[in-house]
PDB file of N, CA and C in Angstrom:
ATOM      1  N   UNK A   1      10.853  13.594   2.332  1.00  0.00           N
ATOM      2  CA  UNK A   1      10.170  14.431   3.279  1.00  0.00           C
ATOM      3  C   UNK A   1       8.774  13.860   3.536  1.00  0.00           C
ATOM      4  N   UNK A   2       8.154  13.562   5.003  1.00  0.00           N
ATOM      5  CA  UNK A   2       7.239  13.309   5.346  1.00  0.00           C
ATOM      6  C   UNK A   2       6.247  14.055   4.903  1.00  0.00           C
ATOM      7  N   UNK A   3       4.726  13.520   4.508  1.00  0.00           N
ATOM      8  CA  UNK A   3       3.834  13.895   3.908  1.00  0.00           C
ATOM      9  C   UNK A   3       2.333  13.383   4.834  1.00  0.00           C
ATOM     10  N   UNK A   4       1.296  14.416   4.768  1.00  0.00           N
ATOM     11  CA  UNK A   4       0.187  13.584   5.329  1.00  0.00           C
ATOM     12  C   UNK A   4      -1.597  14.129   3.702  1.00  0.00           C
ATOM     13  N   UNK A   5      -2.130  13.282   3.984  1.00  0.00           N
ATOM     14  CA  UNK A   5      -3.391  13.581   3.146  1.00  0.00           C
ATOM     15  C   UNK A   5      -4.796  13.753   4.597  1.00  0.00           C
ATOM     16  N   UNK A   6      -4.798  14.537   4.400  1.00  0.00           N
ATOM     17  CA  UNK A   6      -5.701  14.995   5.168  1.00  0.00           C
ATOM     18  C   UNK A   6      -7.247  15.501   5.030  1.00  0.00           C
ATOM     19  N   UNK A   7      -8.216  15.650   6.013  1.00  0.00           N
ATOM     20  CA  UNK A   7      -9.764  15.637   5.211  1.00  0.00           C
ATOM     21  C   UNK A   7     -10.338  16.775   6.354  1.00  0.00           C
ATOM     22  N   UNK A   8     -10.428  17.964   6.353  1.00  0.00           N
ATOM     23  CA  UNK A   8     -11.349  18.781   7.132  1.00  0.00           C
ATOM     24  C   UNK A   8     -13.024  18.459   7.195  1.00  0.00           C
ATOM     25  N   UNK A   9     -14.016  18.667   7.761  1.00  0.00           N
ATOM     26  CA  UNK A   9     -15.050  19.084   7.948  1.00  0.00           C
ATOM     27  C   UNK A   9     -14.985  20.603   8.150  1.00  0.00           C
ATOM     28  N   UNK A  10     -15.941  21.318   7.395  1.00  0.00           N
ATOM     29  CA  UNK A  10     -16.175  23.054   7.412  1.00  0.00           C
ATOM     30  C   UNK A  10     -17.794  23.287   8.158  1.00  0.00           C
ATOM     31  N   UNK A  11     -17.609  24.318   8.353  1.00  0.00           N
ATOM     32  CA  UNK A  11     -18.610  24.988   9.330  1.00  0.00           C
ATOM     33  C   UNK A  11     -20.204  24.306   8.287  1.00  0.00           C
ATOM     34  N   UNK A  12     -20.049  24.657   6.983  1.00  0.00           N
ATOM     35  CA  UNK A  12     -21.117  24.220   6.398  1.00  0.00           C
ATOM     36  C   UNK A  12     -21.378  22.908   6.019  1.00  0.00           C
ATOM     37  N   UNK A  13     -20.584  21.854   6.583  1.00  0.00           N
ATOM     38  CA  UNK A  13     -20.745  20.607   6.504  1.00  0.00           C
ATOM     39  C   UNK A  13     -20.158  19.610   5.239  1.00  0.00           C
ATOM     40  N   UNK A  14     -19.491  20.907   4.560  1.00  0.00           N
ATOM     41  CA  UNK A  14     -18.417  19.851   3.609  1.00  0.00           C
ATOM     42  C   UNK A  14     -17.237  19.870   3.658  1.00  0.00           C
ATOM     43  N   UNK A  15     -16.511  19.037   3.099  1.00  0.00           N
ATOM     44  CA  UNK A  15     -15.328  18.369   2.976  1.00  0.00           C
ATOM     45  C   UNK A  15     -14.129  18.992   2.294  1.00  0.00           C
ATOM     46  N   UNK A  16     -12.963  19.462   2.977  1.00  0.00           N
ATOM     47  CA  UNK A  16     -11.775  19.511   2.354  1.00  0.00           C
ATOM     48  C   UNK A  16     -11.197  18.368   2.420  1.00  0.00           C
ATOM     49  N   UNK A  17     -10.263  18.357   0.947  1.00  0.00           N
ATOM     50  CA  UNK A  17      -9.252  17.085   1.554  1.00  0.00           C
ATOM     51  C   UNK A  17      -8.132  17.937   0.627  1.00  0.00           C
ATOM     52  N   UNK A  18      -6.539  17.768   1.580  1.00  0.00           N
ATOM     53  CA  UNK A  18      -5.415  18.811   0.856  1.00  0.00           C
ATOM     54  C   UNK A  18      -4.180  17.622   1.669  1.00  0.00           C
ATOM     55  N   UNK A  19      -2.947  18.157   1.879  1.00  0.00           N
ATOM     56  CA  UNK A  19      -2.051  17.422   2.119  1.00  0.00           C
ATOM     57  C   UNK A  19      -0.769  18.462   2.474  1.00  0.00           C
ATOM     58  N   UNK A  20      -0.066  17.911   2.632  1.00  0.00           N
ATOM     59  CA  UNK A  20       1.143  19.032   3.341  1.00  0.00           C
ATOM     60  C   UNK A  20       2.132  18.221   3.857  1.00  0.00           C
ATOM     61  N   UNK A  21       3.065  18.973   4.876  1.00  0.00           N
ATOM     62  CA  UNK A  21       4.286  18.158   5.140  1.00  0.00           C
ATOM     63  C   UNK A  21       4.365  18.454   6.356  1.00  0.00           C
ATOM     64  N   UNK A  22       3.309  19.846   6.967  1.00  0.00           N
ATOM     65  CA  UNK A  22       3.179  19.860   8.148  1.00  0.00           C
ATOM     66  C   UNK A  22       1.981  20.030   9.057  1.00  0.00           C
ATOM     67  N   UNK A  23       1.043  18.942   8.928  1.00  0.00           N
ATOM     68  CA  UNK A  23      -0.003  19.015   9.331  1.00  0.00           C
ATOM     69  C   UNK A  23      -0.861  19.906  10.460  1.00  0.00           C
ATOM     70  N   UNK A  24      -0.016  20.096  11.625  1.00  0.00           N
ATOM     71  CA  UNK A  24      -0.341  21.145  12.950  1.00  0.00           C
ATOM     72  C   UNK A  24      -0.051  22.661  12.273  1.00  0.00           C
ATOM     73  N   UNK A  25       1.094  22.756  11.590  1.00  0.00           N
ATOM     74  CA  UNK A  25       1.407  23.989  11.192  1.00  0.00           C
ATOM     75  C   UNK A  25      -0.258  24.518   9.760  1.00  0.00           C
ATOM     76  N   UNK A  26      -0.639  23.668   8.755  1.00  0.00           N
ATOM     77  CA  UNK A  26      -1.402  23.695   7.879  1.00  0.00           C
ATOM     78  C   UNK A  26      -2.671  24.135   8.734  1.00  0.00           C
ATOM     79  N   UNK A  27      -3.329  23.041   9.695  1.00  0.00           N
ATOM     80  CA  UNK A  27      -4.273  23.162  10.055  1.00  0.00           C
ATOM     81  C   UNK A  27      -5.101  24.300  10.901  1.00  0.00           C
ATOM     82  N   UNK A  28      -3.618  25.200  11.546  1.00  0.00           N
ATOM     83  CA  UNK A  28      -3.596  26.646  11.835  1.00  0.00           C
ATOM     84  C   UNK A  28      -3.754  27.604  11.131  1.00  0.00           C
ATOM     85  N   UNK A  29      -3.121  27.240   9.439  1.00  0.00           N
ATOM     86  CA  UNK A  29      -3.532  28.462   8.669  1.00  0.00           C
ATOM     87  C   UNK A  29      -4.822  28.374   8.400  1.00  0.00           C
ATOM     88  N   UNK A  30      -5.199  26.953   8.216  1.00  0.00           N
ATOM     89  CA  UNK A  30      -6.530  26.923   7.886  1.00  0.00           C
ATOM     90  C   UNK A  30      -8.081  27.503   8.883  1.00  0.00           C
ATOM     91  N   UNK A  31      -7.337  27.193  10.144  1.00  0.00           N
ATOM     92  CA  UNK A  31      -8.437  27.537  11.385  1.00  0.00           C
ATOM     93  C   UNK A  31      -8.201  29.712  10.972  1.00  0.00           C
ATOM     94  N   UNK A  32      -7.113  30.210  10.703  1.00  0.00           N
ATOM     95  CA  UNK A  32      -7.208  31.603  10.746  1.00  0.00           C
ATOM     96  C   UNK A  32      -7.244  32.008   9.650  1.00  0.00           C
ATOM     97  N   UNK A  33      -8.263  31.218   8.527  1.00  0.00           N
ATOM     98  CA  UNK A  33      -8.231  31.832   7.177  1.00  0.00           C
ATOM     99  C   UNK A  33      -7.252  32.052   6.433  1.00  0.00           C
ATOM    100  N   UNK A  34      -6.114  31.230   6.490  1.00  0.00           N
ATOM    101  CA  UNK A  34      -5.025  31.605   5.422  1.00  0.00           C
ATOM    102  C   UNK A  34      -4.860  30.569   4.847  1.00  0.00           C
ATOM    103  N   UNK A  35      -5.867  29.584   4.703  1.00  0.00           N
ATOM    104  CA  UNK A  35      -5.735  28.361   3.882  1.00  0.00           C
ATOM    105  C   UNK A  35      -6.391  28.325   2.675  1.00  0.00           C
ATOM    106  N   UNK A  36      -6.812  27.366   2.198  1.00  0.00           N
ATOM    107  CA  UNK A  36      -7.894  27.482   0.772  1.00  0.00           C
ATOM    108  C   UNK A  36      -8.676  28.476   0.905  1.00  0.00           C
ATOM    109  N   UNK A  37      -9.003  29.061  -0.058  1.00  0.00           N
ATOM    110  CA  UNK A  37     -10.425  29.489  -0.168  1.00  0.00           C
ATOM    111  C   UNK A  37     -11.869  28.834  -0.098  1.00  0.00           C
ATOM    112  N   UNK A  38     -11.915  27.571   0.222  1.00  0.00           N
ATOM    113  CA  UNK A  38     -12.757  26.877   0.491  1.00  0.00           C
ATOM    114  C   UNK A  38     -12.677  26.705   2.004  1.00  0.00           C
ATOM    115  N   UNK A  39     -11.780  26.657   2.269  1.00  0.00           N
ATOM    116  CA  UNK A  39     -12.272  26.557   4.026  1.00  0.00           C
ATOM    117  C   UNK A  39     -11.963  28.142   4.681  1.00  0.00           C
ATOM    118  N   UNK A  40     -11.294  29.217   3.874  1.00  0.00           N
ATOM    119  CA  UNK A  40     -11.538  30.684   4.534  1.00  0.00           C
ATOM    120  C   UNK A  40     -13.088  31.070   4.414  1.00  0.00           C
ATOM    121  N   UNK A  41     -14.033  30.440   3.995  1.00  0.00           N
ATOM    122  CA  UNK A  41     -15.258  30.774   3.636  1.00  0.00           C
ATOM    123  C   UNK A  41     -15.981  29.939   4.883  1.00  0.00           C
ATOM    124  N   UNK A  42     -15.445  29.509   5.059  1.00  0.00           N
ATOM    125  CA  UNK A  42     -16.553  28.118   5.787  1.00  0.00           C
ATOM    126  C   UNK A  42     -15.501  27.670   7.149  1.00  0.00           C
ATOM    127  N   UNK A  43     -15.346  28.771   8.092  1.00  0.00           N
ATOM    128  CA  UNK A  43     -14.658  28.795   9.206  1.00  0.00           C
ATOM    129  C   UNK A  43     -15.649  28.169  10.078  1.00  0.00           C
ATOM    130  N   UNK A  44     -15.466  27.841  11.589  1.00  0.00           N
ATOM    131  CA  UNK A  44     -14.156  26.847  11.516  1.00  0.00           C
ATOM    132  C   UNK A  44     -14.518  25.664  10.867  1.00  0.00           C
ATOM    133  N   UNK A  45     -12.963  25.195  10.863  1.00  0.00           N
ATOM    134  CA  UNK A  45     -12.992  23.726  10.485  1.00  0.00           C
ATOM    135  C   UNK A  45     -12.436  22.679  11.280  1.00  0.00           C
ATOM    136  N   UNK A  46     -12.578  21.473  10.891  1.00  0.00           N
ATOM    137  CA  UNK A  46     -12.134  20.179  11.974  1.00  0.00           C
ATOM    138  C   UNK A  46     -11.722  18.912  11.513  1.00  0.00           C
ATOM    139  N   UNK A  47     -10.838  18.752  11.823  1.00  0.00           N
ATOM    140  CA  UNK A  47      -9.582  17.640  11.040  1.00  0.00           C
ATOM    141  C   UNK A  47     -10.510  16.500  11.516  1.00  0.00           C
ATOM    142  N   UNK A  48     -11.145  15.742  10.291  1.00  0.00           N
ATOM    143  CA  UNK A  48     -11.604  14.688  10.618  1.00  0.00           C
ATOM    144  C   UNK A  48     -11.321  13.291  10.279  1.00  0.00           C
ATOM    145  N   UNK A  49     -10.031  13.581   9.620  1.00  0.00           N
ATOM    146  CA  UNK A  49      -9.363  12.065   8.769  1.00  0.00           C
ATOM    147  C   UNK A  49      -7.858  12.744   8.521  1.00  0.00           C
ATOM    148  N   UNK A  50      -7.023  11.399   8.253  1.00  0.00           N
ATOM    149  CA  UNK A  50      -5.971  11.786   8.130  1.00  0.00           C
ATOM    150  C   UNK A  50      -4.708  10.862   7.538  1.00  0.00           C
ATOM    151  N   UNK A  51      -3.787  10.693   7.236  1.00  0.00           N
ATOM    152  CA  UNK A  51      -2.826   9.655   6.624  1.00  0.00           C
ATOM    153  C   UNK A  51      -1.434  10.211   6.341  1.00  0.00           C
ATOM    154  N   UNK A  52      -0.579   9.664   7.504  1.00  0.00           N
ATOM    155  CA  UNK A  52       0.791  10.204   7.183  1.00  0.00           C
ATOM    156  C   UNK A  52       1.581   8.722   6.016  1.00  0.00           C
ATOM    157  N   UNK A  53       2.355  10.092   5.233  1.00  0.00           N
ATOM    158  CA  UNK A  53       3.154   9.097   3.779  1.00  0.00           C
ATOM    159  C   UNK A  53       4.697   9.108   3.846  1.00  0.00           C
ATOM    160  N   UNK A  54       5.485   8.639   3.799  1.00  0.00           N
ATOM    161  CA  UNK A  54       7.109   8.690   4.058  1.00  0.00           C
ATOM    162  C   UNK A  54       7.374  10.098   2.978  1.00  0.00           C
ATOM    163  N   UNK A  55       6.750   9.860   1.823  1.00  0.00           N
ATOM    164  CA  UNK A  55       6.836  11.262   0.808  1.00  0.00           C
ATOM    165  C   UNK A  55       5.974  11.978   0.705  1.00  0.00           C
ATOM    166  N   UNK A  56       5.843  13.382   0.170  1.00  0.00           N
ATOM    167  CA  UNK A  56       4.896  14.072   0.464  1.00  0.00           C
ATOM    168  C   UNK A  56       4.013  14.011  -1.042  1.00  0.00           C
ATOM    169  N   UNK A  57       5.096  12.984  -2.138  1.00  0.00           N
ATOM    170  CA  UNK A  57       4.242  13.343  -3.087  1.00  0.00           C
ATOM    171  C   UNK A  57       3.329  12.243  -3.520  1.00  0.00           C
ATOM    172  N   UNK A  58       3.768  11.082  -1.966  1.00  0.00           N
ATOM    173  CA  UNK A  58       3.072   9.813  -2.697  1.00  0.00           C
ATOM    174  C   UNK A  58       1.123  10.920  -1.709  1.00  0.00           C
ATOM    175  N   UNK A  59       1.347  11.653  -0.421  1.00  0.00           N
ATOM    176  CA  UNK A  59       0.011  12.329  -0.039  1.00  0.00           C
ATOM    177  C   UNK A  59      -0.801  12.904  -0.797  1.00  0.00           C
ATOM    178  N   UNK A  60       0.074  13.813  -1.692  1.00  0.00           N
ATOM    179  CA  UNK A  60      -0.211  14.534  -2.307  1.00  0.00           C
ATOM    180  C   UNK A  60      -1.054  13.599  -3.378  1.00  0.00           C
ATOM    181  N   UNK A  61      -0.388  12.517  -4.473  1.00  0.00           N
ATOM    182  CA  UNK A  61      -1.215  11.883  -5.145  1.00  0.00           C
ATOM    183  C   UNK A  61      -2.682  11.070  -4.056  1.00  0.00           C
ATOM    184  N   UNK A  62      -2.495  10.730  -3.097  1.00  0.00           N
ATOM    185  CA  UNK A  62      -3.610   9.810  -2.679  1.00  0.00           C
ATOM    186  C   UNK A  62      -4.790  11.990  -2.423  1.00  0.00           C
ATOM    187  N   UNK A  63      -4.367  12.915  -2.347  1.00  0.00           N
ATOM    188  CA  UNK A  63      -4.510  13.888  -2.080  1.00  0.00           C
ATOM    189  C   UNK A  63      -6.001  13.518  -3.182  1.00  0.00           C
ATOM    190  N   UNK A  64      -5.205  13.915  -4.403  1.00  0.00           N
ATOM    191  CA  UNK A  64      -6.071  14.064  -5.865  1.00  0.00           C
ATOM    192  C   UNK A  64      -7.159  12.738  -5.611  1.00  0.00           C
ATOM    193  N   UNK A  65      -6.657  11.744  -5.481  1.00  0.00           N
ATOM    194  CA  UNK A  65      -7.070  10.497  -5.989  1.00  0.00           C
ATOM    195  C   UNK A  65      -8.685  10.550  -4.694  1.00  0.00           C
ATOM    196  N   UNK A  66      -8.884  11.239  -3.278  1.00  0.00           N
ATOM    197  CA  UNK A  66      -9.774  11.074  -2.525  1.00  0.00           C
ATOM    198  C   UNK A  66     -10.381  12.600  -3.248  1.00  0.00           C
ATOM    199  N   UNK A  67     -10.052  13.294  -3.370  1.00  0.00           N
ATOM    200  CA  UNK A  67     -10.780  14.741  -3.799  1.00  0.00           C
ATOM    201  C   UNK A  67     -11.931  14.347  -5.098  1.00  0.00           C
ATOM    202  N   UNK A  68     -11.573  12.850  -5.700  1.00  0.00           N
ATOM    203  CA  UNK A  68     -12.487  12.708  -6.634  1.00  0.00           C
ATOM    204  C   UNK A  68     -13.818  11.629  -6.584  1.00  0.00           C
ATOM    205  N   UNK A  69     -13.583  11.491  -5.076  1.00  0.00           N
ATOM    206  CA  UNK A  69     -14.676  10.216  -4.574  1.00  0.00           C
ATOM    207  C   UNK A  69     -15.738  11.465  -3.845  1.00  0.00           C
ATOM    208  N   UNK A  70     -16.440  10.483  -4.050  1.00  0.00           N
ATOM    209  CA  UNK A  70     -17.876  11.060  -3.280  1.00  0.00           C
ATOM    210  C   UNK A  70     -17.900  11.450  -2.143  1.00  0.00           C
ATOM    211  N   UNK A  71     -19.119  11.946  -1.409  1.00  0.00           N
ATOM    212  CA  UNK A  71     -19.441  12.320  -0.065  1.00  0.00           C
ATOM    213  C   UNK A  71     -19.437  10.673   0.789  1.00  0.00           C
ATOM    214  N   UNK A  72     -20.140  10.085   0.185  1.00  0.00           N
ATOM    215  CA  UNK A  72     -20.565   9.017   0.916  1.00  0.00           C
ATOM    216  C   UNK A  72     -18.893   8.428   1.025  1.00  0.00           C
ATOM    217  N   UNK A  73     -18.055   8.026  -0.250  1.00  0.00           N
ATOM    218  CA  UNK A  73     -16.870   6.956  -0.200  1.00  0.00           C
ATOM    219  C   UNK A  73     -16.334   7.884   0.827  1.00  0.00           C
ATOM    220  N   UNK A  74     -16.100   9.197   1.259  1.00  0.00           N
ATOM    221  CA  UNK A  74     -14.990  10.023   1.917  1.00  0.00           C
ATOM    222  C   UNK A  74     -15.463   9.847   3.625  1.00  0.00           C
ATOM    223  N   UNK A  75     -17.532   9.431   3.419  1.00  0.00           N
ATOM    224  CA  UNK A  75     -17.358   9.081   5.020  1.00  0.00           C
ATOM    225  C   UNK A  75     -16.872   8.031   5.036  1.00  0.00           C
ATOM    226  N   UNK A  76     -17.176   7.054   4.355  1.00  0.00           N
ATOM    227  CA  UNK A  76     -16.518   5.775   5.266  1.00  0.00           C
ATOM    228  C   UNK A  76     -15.197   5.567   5.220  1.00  0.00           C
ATOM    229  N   UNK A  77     -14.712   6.038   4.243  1.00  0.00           N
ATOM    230  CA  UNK A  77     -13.030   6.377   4.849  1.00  0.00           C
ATOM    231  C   UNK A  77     -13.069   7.066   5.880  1.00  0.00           C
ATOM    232  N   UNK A  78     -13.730   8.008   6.412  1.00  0.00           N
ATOM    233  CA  UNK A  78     -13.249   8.862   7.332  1.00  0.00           C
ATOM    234  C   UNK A  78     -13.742   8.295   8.881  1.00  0.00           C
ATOM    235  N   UNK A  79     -14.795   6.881   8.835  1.00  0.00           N
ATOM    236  CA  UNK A  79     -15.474   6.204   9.681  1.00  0.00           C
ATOM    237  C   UNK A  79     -14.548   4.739   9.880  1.00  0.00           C
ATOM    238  N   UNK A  80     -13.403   4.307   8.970  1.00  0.00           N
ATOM    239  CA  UNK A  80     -13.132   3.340   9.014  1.00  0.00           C
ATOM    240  C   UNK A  80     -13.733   2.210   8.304  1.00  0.00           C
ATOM    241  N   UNK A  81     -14.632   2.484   7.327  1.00  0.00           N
ATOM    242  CA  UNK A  81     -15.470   1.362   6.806  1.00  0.00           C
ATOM    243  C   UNK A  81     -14.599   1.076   5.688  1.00  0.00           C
ATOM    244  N   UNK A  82     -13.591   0.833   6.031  1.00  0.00           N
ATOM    245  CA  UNK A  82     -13.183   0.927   4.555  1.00  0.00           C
ATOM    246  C   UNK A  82     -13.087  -0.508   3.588  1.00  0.00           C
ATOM    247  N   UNK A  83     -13.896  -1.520   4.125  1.00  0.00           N
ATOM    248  CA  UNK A  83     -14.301  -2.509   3.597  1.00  0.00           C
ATOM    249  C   UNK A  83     -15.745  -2.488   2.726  1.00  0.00           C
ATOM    250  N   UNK A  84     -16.074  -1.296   2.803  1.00  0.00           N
ATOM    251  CA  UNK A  84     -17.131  -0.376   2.129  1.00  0.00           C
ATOM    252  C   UNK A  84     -16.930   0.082   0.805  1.00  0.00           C
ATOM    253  N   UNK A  85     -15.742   0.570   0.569  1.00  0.00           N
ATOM    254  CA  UNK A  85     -15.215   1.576  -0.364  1.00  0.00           C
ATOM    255  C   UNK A  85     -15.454   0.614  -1.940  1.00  0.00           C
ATOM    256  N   UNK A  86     -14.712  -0.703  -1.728  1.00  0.00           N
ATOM    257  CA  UNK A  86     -14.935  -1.351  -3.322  1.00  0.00           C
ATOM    258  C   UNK A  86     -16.702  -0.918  -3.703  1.00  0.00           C
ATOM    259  N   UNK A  87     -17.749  -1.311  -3.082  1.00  0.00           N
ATOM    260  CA  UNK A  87     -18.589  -1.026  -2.652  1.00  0.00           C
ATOM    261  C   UNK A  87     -19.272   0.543  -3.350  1.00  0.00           C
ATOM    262  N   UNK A  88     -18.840   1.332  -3.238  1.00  0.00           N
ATOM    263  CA  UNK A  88     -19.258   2.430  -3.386  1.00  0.00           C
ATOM    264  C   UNK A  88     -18.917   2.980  -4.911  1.00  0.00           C
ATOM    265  N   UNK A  89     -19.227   3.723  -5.285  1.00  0.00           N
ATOM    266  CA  UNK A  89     -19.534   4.316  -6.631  1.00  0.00           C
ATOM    267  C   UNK A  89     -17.825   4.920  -6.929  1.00  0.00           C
ATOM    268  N   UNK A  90     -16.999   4.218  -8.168  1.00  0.00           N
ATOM    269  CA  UNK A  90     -15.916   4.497  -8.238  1.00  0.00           C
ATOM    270  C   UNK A  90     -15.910   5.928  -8.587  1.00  0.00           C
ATOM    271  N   UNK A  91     -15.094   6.567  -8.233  1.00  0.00           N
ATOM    272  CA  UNK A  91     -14.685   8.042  -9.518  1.00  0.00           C
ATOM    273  C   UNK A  91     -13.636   7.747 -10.637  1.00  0.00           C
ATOM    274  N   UNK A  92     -14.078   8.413 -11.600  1.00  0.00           N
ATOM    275  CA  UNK A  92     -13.180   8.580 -12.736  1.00  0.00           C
ATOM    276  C   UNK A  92     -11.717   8.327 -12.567  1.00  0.00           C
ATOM    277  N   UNK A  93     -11.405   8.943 -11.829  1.00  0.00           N
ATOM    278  CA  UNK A  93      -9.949   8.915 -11.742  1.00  0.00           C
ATOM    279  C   UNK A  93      -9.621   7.662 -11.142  1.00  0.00           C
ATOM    280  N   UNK A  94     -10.478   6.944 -10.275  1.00  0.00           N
ATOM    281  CA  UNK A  94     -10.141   5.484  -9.644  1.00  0.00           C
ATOM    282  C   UNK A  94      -9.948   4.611 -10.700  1.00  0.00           C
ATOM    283  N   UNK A  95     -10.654   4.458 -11.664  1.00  0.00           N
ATOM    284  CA  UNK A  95     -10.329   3.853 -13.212  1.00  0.00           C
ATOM    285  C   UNK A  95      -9.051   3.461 -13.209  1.00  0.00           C
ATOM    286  N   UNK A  96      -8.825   2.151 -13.465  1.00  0.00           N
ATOM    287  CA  UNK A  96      -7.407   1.585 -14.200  1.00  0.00           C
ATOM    288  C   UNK A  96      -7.583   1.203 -15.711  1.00  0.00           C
ATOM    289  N   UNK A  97      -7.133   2.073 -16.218  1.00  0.00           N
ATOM    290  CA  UNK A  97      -7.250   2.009 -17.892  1.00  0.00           C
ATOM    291  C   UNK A  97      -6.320   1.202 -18.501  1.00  0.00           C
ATOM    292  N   UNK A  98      -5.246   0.677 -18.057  1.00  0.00           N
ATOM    293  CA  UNK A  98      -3.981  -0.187 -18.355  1.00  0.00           C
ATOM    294  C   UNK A  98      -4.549  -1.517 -18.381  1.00  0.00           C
ATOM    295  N   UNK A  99      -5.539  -2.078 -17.855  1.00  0.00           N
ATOM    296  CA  UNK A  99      -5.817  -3.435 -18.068  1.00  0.00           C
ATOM    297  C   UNK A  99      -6.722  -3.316 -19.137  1.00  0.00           C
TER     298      UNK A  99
END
């Protein structure tokens, strides 16, 4: 089942990032408050990034894996810089502990 990872902007100027399987359908609950509690607080909001996945659980993991980067790494993903990103301050969870 198709999957997307997705990144809102909220009325107060921060960042959701969540994932789903139906992006137009999600982004409606979210515009009428039936989404997170982070964006029912901070109406409206505005799809500002986005990434469709053949599975929903490979979205879902890249889901976690952007929820733990910064403000700054999430603009330039969300700007296209993404020749930026090595660049920028890893998060914890970006860590490869296996080597």
């Amino acid at each position: 089942m198709k999957g997307y990872m997705y990144i809102l902007l909220c009325a107060d100027g921060t960042y959701y990032t969540g994932s789903t399987i139906d992006l137009e359908k999600r982004l409606e609950q979210h515009q009428k408050g039936e989404g997170a509690n982070h964006t029912k607080k901070r109406l409206p909001v505005l799809l500002v990034y986005y990434e469709e996945y053949t599975r929903i659980d490979q979205a879902f993991r890249r889901e976690k894996q952007v929820q733990g980067w910064s403000r700054k790494k999430k603009e330039a993903l969300i700007e296209g810089a993404t020749h930026t990103l090595p660049q920028l301050a890893k998060a914890y969870r970006d860590l490869d502990f296996n080597k």
